[in-house]
Protein backbone atom coordinates (compact mmCIF):
# COMPACT_ATOMS: atom_id res chain seq x y z
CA UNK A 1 -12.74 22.97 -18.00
CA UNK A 2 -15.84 25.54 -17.02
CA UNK A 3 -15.00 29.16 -16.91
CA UNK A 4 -15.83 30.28 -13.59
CA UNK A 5 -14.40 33.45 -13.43
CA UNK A 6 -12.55 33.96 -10.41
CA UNK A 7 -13.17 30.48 -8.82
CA UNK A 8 -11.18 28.15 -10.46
CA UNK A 9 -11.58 25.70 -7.56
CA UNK A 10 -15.02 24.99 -8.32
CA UNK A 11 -13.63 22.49 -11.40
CA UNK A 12 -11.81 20.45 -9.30
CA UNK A 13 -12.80 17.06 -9.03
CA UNK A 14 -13.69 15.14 -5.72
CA UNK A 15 -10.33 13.34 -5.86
CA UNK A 16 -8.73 16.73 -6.12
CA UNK A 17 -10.34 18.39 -3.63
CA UNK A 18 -9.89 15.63 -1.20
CA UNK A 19 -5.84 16.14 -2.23
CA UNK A 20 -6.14 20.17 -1.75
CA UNK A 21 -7.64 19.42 1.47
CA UNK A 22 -4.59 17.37 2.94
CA UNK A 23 -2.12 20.02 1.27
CA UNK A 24 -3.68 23.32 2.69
CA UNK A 25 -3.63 21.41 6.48
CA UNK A 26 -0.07 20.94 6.04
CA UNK A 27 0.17 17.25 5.52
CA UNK A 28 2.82 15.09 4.33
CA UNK A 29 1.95 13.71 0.67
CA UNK A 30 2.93 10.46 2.50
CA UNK A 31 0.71 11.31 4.92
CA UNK A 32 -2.44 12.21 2.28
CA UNK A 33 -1.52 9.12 -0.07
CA UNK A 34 -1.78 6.56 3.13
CA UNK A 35 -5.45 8.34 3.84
CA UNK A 36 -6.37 8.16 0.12
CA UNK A 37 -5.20 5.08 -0.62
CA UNK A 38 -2.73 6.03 -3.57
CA UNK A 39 0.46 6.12 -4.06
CA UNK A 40 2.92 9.45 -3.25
CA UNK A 41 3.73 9.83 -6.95
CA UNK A 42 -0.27 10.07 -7.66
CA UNK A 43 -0.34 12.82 -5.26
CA UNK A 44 2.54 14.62 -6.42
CA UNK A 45 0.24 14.26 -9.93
CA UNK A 46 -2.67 15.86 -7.87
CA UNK A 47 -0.70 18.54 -6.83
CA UNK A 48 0.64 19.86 -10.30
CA UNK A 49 -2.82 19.53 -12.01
CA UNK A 50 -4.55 21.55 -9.11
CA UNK A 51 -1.95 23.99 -9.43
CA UNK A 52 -2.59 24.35 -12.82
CA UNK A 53 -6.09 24.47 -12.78
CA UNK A 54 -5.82 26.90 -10.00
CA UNK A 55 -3.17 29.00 -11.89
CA UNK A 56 -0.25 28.77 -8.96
CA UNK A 57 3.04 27.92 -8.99
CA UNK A 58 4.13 27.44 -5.45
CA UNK A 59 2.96 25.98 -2.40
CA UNK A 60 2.71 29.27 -1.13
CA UNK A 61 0.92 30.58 -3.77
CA UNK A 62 -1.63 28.06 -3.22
CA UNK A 63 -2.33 28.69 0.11
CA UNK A 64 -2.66 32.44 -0.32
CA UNK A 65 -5.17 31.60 -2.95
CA UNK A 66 -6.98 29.03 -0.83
CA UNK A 67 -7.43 32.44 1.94
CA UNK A 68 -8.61 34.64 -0.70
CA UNK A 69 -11.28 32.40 -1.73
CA UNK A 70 -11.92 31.26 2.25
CA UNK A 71 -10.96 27.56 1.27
CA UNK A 72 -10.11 26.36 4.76
């Protein structure tokens, strides 16, 4: 992973953005692995790497980091 500083999100890949993207507007992982075309348990996988990567541990947590770096 690049060290960027204060903007982890930047290392994210295109898969995992697309996943962040359904998370932070509040949608179902059903709802995000029916759009992607994976399964639930692939986005559940999504979910704990990007909040890894993005050093949060809570849903919560990643939305308050997704307004501090203007995500939405």
């Amino acid at each position: 992973m690049t060290e960027r500083g204060d903007a982890p999100h930047r290392d994210l890949s295109a898969r995992e953005r697309q996943v962040l993207q359904g998370l932070l507007a509040g949608d179902a992982m059903d709802a995000i692995a029916a759009r992607l075309q994976l399964s639930a348990k692939t986005v559940a996988n999504y979910q704990s790497l990007i909040r890894r990567k993005l050093g949060v541990g809570s849903a919560m947590a990643l939305f308050r980091y997704a307004q501090r770096h203007r995500l939405f």
